[in-house]
C-alpha atoms as a PDB file:
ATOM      1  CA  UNK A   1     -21.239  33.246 -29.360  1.00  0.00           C
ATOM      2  CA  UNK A   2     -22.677  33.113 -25.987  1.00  0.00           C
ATOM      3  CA  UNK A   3     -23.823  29.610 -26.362  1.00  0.00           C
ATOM      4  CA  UNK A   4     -20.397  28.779 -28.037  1.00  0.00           C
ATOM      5  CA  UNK A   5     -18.880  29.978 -24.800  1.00  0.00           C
ATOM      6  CA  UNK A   6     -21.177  28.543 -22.528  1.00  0.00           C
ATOM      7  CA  UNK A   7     -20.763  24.921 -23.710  1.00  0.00           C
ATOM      8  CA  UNK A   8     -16.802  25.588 -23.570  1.00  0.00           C
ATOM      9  CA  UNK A   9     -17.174  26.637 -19.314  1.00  0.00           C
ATOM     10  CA  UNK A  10     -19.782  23.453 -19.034  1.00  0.00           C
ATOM     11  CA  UNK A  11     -17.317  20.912 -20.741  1.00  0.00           C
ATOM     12  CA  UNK A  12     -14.604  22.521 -19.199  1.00  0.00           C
ATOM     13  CA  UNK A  13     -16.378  21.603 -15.342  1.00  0.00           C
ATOM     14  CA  UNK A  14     -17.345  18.261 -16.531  1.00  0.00           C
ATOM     15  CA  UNK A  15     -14.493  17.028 -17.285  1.00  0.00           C
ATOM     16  CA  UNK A  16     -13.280  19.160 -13.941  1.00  0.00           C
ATOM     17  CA  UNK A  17     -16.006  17.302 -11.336  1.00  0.00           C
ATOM     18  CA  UNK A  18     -15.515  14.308 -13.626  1.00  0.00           C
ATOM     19  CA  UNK A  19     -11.848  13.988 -12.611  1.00  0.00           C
ATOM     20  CA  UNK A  20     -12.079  15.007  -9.066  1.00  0.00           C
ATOM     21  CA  UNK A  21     -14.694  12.242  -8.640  1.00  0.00           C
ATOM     22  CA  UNK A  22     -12.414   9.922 -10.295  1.00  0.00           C
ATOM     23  CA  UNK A  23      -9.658  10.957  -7.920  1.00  0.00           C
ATOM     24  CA  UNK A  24     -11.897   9.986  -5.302  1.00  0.00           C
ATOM     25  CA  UNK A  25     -13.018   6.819  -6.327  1.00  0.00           C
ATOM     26  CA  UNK A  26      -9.548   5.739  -7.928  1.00  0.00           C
ATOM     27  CA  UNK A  27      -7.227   6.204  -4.337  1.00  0.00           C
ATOM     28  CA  UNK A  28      -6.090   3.859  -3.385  1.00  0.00           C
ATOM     29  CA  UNK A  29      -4.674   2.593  -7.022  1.00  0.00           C
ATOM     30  CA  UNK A  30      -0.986   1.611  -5.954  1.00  0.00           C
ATOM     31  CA  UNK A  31       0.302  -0.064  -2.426  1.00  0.00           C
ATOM     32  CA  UNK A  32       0.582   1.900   0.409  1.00  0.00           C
ATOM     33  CA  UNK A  33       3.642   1.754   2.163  1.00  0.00           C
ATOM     34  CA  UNK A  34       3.123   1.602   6.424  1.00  0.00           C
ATOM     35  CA  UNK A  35       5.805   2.693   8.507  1.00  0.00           C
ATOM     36  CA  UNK A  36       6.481   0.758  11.829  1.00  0.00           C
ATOM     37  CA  UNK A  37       8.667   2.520  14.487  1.00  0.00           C
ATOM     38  CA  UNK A  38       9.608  -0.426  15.820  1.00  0.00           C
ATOM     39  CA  UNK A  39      11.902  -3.482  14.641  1.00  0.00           C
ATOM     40  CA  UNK A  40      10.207  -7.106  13.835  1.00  0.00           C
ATOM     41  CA  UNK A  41       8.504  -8.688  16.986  1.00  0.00           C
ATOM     42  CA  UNK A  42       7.858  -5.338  18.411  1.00  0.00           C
ATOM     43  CA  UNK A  43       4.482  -3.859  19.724  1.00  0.00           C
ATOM     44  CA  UNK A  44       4.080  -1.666  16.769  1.00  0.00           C
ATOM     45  CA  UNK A  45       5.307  -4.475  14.194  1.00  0.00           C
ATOM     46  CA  UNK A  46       2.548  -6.794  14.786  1.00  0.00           C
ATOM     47  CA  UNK A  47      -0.054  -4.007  14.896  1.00  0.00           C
ATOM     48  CA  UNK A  48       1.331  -3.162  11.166  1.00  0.00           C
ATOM     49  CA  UNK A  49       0.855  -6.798  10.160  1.00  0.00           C
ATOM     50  CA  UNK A  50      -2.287  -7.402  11.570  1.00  0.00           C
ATOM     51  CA  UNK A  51      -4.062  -4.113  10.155  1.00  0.00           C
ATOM     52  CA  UNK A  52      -1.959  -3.948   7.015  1.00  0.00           C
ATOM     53  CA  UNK A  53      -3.480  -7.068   6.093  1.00  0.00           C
ATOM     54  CA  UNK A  54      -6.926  -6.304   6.958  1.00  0.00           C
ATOM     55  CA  UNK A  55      -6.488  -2.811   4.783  1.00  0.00           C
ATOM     56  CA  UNK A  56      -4.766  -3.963   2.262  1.00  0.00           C
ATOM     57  CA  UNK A  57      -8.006  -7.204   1.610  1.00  0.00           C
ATOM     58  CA  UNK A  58     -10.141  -3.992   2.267  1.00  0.00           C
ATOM     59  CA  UNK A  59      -8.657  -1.663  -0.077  1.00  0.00           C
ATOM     60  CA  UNK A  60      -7.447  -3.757  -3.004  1.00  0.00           C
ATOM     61  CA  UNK A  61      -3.885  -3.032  -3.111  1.00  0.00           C
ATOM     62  CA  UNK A  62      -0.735  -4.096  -1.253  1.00  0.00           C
ATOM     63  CA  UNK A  63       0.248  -2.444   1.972  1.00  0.00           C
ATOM     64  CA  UNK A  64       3.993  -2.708   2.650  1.00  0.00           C
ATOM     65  CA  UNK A  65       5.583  -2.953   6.372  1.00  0.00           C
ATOM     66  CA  UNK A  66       8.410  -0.626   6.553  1.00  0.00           C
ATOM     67  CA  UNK A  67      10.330  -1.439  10.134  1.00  0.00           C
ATOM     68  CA  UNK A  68      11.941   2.019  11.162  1.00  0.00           C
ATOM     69  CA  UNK A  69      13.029   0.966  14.731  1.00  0.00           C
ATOM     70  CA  UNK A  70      15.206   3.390  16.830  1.00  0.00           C
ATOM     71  CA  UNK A  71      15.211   6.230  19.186  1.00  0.00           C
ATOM     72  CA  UNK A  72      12.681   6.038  20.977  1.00  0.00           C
ATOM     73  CA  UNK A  73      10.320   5.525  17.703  1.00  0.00           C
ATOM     74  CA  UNK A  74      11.763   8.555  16.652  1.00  0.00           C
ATOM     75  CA  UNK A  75      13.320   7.634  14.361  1.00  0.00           C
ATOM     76  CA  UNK A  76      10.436   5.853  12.067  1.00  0.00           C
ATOM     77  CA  UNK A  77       8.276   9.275  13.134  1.00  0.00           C
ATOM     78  CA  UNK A  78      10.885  11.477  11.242  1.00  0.00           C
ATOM     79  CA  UNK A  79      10.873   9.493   8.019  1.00  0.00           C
ATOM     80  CA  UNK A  80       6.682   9.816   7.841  1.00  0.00           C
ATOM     81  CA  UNK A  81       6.717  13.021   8.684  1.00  0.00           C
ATOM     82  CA  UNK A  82       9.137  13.770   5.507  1.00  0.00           C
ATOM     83  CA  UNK A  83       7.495  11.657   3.350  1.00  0.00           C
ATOM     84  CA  UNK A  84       5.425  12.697   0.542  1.00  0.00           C
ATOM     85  CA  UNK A  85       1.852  14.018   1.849  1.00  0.00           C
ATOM     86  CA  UNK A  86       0.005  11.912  -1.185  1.00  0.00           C
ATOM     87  CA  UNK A  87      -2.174   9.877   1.580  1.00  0.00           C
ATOM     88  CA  UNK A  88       0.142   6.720   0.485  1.00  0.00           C
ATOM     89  CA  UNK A  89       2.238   6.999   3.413  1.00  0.00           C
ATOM     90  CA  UNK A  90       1.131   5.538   6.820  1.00  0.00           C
ATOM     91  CA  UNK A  91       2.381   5.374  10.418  1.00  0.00           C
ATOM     92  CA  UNK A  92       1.826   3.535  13.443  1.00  0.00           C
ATOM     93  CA  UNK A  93       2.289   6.088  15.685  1.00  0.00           C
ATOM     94  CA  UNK A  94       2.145   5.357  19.333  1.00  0.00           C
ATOM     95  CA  UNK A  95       3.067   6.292  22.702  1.00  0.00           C
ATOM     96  CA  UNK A  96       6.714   7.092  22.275  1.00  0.00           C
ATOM     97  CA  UNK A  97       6.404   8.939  19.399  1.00  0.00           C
ATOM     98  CA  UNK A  98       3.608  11.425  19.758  1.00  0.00           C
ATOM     99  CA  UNK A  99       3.442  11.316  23.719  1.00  0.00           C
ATOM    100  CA  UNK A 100       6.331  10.855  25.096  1.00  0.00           C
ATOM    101  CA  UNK A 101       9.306  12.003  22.632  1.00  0.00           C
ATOM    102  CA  UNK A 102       8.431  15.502  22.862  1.00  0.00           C
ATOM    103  CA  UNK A 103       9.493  15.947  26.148  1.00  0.00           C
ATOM    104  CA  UNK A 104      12.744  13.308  25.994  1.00  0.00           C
ATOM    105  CA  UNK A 105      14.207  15.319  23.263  1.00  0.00           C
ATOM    106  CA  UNK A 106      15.217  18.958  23.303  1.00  0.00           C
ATOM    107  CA  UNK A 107      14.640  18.978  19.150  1.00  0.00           C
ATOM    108  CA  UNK A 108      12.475  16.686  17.291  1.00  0.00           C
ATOM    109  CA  UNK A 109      12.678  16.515  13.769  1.00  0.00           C
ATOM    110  CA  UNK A 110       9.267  16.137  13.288  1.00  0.00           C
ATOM    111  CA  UNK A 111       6.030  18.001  15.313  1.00  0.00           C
ATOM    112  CA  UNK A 112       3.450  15.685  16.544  1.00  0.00           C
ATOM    113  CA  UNK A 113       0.673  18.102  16.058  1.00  0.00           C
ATOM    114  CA  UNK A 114       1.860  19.723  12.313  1.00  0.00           C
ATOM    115  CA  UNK A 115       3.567  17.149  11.284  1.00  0.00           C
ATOM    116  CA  UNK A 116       0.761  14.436  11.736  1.00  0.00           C
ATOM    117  CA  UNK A 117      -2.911  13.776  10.909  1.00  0.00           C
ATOM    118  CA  UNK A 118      -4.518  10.894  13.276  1.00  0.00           C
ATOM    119  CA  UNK A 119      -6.826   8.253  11.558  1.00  0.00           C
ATOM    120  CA  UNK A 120      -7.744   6.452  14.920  1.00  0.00           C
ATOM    121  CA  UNK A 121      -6.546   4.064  17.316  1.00  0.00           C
ATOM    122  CA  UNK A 122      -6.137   0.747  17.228  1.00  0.00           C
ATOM    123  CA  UNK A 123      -5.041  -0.757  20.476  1.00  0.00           C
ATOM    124  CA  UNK A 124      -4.098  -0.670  23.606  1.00  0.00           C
ATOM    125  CA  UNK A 125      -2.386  -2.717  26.329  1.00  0.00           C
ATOM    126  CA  UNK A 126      -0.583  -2.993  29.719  1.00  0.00           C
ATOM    127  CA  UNK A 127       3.509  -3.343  29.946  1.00  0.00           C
ATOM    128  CA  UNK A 128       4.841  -6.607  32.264  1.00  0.00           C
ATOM    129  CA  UNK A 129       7.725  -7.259  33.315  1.00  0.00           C
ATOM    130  CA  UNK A 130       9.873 -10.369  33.102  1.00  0.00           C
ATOM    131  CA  UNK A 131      13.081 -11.733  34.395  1.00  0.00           C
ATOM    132  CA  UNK A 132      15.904 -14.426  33.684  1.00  0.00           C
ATOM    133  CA  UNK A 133      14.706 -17.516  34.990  1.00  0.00           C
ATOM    134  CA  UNK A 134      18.002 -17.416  36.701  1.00  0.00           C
ATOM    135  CA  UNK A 135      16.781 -14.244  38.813  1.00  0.00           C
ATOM    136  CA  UNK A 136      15.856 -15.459  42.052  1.00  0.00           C
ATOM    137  CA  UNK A 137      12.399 -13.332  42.465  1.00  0.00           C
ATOM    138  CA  UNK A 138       8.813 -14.806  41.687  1.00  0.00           C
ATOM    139  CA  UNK A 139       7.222 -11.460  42.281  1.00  0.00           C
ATOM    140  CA  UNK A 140       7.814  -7.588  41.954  1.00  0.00           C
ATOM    141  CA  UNK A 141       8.590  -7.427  45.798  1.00  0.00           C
ATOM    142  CA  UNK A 142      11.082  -9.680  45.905  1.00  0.00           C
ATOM    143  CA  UNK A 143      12.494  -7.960  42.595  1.00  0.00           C
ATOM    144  CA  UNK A 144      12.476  -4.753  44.356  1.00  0.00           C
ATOM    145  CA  UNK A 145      14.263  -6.397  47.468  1.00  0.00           C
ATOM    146  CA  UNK A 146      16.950  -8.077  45.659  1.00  0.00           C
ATOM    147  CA  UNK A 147      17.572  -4.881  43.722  1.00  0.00           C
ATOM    148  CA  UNK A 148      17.842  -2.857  46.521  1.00  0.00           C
ATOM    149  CA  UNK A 149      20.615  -5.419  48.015  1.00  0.00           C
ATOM    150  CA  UNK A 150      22.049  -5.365  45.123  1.00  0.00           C
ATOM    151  CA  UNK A 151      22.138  -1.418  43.871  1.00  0.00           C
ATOM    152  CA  UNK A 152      23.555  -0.882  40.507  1.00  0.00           C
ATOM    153  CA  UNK A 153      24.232  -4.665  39.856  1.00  0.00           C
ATOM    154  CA  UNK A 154      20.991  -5.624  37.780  1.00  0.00           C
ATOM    155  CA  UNK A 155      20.507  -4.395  34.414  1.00  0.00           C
ATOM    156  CA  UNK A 156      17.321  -4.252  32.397  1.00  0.00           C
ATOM    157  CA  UNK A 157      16.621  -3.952  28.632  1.00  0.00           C
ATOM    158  CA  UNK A 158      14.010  -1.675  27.338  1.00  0.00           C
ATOM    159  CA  UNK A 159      12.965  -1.087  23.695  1.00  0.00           C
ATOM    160  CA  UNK A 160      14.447   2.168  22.875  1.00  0.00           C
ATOM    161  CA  UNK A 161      14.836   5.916  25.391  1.00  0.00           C
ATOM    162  CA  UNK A 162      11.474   7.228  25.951  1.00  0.00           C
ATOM    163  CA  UNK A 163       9.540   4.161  25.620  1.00  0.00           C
ATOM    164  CA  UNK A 164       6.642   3.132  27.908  1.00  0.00           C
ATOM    165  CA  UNK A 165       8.115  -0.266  28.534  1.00  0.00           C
ATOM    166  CA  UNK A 166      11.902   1.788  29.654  1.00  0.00           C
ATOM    167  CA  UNK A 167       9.178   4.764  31.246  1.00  0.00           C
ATOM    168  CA  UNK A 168       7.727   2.081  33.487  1.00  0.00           C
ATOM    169  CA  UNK A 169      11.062   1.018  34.589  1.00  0.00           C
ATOM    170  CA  UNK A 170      11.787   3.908  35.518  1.00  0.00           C
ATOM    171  CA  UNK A 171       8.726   4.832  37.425  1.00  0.00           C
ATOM    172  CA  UNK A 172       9.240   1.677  39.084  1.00  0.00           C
ATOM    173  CA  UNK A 173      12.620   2.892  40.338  1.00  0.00           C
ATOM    174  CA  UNK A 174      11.396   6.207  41.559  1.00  0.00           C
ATOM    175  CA  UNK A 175       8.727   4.844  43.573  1.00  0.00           C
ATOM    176  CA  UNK A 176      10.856   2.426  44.905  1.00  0.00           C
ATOM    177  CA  UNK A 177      14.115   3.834  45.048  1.00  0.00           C
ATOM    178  CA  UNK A 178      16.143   0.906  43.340  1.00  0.00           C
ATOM    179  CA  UNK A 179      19.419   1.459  41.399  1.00  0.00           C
ATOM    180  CA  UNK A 180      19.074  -0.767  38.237  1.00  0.00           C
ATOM    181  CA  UNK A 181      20.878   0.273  34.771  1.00  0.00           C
ATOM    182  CA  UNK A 182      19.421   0.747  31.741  1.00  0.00           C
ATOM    183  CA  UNK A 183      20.816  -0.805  28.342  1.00  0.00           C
ATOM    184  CA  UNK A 184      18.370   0.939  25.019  1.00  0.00           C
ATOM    185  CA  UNK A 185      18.128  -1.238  22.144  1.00  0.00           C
ATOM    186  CA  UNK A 186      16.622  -0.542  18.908  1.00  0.00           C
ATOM    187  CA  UNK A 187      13.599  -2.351  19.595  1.00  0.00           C
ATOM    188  CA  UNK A 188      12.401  -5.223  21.860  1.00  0.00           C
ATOM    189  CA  UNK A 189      13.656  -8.219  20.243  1.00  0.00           C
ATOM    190  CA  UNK A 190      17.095  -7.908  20.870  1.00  0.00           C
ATOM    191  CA  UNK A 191      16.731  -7.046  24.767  1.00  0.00           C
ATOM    192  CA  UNK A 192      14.447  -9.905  24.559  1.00  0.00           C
ATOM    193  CA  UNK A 193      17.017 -12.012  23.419  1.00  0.00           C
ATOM    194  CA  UNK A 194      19.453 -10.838  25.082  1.00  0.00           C
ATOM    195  CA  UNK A 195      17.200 -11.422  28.579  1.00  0.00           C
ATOM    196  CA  UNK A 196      16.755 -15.612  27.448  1.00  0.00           C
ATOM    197  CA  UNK A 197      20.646 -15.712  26.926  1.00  0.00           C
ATOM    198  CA  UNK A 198      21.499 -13.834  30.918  1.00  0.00           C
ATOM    199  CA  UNK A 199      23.113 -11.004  29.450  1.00  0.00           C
ATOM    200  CA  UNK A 200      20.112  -8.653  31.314  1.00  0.00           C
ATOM    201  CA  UNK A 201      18.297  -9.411  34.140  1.00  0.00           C
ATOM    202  CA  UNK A 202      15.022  -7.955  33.201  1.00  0.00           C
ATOM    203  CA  UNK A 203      12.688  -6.236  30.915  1.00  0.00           C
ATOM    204  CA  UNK A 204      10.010  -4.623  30.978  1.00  0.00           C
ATOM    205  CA  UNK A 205       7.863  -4.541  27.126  1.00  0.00           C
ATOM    206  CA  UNK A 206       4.397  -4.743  26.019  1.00  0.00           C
ATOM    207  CA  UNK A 207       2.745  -8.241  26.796  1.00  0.00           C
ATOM    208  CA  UNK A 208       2.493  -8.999  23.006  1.00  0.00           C
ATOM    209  CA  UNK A 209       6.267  -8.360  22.824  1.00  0.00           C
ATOM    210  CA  UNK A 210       7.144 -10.835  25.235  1.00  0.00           C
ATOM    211  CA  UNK A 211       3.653 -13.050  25.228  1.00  0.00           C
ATOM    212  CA  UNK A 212       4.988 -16.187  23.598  1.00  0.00           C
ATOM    213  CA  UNK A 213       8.518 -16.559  25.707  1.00  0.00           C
ATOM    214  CA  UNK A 214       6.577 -16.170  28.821  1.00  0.00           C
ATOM    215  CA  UNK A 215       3.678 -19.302  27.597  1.00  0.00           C
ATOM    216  CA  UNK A 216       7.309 -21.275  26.648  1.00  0.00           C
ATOM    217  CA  UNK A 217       8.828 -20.769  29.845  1.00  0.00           C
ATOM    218  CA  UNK A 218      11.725 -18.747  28.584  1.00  0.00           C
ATOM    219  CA  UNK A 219      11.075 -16.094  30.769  1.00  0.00           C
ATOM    220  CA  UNK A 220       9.183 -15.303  34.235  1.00  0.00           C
ATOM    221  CA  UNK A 221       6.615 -12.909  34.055  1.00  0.00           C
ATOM    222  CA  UNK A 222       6.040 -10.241  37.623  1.00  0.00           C
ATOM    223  CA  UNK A 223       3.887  -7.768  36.876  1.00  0.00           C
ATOM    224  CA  UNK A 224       1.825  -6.319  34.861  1.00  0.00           C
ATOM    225  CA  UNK A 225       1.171  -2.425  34.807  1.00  0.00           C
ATOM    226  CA  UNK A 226      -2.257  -2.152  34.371  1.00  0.00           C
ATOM    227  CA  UNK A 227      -4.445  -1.370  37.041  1.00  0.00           C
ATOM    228  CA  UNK A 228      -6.353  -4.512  36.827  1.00  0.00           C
ATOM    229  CA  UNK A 229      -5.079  -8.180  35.197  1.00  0.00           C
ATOM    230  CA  UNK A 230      -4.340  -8.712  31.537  1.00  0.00           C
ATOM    231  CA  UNK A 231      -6.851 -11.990  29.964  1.00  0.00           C
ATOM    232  CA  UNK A 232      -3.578 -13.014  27.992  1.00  0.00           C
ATOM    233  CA  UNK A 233      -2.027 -13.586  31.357  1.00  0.00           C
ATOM    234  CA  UNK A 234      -4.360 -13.840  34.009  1.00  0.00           C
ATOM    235  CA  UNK A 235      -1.936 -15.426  36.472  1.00  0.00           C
ATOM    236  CA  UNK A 236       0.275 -12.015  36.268  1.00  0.00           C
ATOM    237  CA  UNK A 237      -0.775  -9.786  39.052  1.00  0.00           C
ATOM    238  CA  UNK A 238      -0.780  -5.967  38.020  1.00  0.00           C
ATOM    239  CA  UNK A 239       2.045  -4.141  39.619  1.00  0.00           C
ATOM    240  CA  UNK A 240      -0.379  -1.440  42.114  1.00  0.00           C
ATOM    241  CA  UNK A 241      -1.017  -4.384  43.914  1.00  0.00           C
ATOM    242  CA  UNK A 242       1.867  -3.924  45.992  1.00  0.00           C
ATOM    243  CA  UNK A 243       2.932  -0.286  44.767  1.00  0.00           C
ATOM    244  CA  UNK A 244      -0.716   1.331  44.815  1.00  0.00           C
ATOM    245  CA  UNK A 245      -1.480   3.739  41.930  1.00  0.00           C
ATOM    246  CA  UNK A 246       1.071   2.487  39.372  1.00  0.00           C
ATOM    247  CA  UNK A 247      -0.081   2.289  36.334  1.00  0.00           C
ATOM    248  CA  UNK A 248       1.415   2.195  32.426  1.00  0.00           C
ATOM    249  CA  UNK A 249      -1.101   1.974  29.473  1.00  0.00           C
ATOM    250  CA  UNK A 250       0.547   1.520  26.098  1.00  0.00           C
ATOM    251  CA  UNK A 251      -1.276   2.302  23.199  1.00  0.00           C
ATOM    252  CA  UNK A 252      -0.841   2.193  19.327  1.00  0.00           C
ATOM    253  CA  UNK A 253      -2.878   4.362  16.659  1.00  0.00           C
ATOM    254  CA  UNK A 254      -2.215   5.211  12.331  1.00  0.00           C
ATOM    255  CA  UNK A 255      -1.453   8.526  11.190  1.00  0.00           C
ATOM    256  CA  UNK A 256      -0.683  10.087   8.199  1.00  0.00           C
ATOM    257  CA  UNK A 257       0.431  13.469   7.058  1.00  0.00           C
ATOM    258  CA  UNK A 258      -0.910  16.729   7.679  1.00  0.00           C
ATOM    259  CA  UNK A 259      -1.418  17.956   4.037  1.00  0.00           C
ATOM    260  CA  UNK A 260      -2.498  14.511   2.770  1.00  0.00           C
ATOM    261  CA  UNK A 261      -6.079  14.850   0.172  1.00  0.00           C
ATOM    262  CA  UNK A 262      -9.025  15.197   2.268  1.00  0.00           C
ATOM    263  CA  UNK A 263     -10.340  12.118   0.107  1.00  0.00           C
ATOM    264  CA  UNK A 264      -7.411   9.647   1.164  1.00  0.00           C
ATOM    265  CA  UNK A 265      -7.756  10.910   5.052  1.00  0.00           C
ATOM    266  CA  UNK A 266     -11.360  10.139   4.576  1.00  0.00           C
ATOM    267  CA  UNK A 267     -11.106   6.985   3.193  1.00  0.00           C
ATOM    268  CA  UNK A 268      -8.352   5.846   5.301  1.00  0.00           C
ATOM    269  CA  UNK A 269     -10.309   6.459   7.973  1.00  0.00           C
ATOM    270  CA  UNK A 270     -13.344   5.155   7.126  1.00  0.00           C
ATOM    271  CA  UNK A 271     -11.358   1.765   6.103  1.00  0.00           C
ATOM    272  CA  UNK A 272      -9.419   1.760   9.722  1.00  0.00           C
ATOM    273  CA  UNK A 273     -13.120   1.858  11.579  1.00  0.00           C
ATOM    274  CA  UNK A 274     -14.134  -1.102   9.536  1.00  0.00           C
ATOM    275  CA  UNK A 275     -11.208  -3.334   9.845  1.00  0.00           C
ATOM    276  CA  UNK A 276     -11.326  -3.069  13.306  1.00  0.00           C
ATOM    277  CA  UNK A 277     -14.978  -4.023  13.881  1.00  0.00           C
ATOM    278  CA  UNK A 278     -13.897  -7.016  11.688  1.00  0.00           C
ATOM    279  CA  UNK A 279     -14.555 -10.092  13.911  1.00  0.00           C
ATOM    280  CA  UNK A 280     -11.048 -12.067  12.401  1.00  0.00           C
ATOM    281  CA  UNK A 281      -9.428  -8.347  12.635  1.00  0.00           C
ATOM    282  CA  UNK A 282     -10.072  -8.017  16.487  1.00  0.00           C
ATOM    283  CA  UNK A 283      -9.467 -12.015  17.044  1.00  0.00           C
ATOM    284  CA  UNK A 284      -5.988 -11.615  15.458  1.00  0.00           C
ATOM    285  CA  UNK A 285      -5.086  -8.497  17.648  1.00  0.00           C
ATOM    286  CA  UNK A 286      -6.690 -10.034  20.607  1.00  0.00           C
ATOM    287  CA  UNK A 287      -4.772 -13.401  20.644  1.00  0.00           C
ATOM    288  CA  UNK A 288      -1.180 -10.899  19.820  1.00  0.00           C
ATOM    289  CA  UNK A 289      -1.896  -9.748  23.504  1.00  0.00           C
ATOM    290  CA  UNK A 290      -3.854  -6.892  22.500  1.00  0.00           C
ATOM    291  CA  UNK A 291      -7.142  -4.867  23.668  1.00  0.00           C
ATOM    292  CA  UNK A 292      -8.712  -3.694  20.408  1.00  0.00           C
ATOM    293  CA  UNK A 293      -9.804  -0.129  20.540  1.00  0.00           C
ATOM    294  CA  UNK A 294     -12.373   1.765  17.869  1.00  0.00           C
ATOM    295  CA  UNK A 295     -12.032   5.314  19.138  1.00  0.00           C
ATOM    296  CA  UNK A 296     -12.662   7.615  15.701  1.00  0.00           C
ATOM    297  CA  UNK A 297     -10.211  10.087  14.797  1.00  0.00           C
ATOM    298  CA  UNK A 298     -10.945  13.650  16.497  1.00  0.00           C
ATOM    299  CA  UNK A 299     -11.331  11.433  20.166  1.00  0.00           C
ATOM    300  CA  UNK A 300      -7.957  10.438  19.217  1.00  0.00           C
ATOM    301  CA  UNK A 301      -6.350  13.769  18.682  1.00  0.00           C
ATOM    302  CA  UNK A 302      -7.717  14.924  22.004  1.00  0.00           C
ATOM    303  CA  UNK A 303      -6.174  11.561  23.747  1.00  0.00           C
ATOM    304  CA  UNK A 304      -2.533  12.196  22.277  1.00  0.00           C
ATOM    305  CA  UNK A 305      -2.882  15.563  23.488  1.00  0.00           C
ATOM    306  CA  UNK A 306      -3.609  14.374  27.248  1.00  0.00           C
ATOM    307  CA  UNK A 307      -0.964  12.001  27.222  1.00  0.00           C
ATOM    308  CA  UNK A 308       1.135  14.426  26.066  1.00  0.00           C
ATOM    309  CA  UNK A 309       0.696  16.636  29.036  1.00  0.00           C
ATOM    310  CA  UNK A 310       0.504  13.471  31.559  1.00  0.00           C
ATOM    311  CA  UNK A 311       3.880  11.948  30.198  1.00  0.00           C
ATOM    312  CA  UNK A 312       5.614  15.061  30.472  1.00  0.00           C
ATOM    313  CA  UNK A 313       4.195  15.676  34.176  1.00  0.00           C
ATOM    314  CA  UNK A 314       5.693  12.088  34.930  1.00  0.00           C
ATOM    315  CA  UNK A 315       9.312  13.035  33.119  1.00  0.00           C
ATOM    316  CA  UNK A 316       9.974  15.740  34.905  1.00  0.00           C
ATOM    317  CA  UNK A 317       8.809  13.832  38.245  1.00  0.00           C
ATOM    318  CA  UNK A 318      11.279  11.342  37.284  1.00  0.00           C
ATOM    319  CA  UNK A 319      14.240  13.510  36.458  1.00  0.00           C
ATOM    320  CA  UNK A 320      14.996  12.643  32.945  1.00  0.00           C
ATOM    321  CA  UNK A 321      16.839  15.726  31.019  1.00  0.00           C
ATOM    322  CA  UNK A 322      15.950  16.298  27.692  1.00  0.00           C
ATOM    323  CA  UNK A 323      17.818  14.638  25.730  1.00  0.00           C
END
């Protein structure tokens, strides 16, 4: 009887080890979907093509872009958060949505730190901003001049409340003390748009964003808001060159839910760390305007965290009320 029994527990853990191995080995076995926080042509958009691709070659199955713009990349946040916690859900998170939103918005429908489980980031890079041809400035002093002649008259597109492009704006203006109105759109493209056809005066976005109107001479770049010059535009002077100690790092990571298998965070991570040391990967992100990062998952916790408390040091030096 013993024996009888005994065999019974020991097929019984077979098959049970048997099937959590095959769990392992079998994820992914359907497409992932990838949400982007921010409409097509946007910062976050082309990071989502880029590494989609390389993950989805990597991994076997399809990885589908789902655009999400809005709110400050709230609104794309909010939908991964709720999604299912199977590990098939992914998110660019960024920035806005894990640095910055919490203290632009008096209640988030999502928490960065429950809510979200960091695979690692991806990229980083400096804002610039551009004018209307039609803007008679070639460089950030003579912006700042002609804005402060002209208080209240010039308006300038950003890609959503509570992003770093609008944030640097708005540093801008309270180092300077310049009076120019903000107009939010749901992403960058439109204000771009908008900017070529003079309904704004300026913008300020991430150099990808706004990378191939500047080469085609639809708009004229300042300033860039790194502390040193960007190698996509090495003509651009940063903008601490003539307003010492500004400085505006974007940067763009994948997340995916807190309560996601252990096996799918693991693998997901492990396949983010390789597609990034891929030569074509880091080509492709470098000639979108971007400076490829590896920095491995619990380094990229702490960073969110920091940013979290710098961003909300500079908000409150700014003014802006919680939204």
């Amino acid at each position: 009887m013993w024996n009888v029994r005994f065999v019974a527990v020991l097929a019984v853990l077979t098959a049970s080890i048997g099937g959590a191995c095959a769990a392992v080995t079998d994820y992914p076995n359907r497409p992932l979907r990838y949400v982007s926080a921010s409409g097509p042509g946007g910062a976050s958009d082309i990071i989502a093509r880029t590494v989609g691709a390389a993950l989805s070659e990597l991994l076997g199955v399809s990885v589908v872009i789902e655009n999400r713009a809005g709110a400050g990349n709230t609104i794309g946040a909010e939908i991964a958060a709720r999604a299912t916690p199977d590990g098939y859900t992914i998110f660019g998170c960024n920035i806005a949505s894990l640095a910055v939103s919490p203290s632009l918005y008096r209640k988030l429908n999502y928490d960065p730190d429950r809510d979200f489980v960091p695979l690692g980031m991806i990229a980083s890079n400096p804002n610039m901003l551009t004018i209307h041809p039609s803007v008679p400035a070639t460089t950030v002093l003579q912006f700042i001049s002609l804005a402060k002649a002209n208080p209240g008259k010039l308006n300038y597109g950003s890609a959503g409340v509570g992003s770093s492009p609008q944030l640097s704006m708005e540093l801008l203006k309270l180092q300077t003390g310049i009076n120019v109105t903000h107009i939010a759109y749901k992403g960058v493209a439109p204000a771009l748009v908008d900017m070529i056809g003079g309904r704004i005066e300026a913008i300020f976005s991430t150099v990808p964003s706004v990378l191939p109107a500047v080469r085609r001479g639809k708009v004229r770049a300042l300033g860039v808001t790194s502390s040193h010059r960007d190698p996509d535009v090495p003509d651009v002077p940063p903008i601490a060159e003539s307003l010492p100690g500004f400085e505006v790092v974007s940067w763009q990571g994948l997340c995916t839910q807190t309560g996601a298998p252990q096996s799918a965070v693991t693998r997901l991570r492990s396949a983010l760390a390789l597609v990034l040391e891929q030569p074509d990967t880091r080509r492709r992100l470098a000639d979108a305007g971007f400076q490829p990062h590896v920095m491995p998952a619990d380094e990229f916790a702490n960073f969110i965290a920091a940013e979290r408390v710098k961003w909300a040091k500079v908000i409150k030096a700014i003014g802006i009320e919680p939204q």
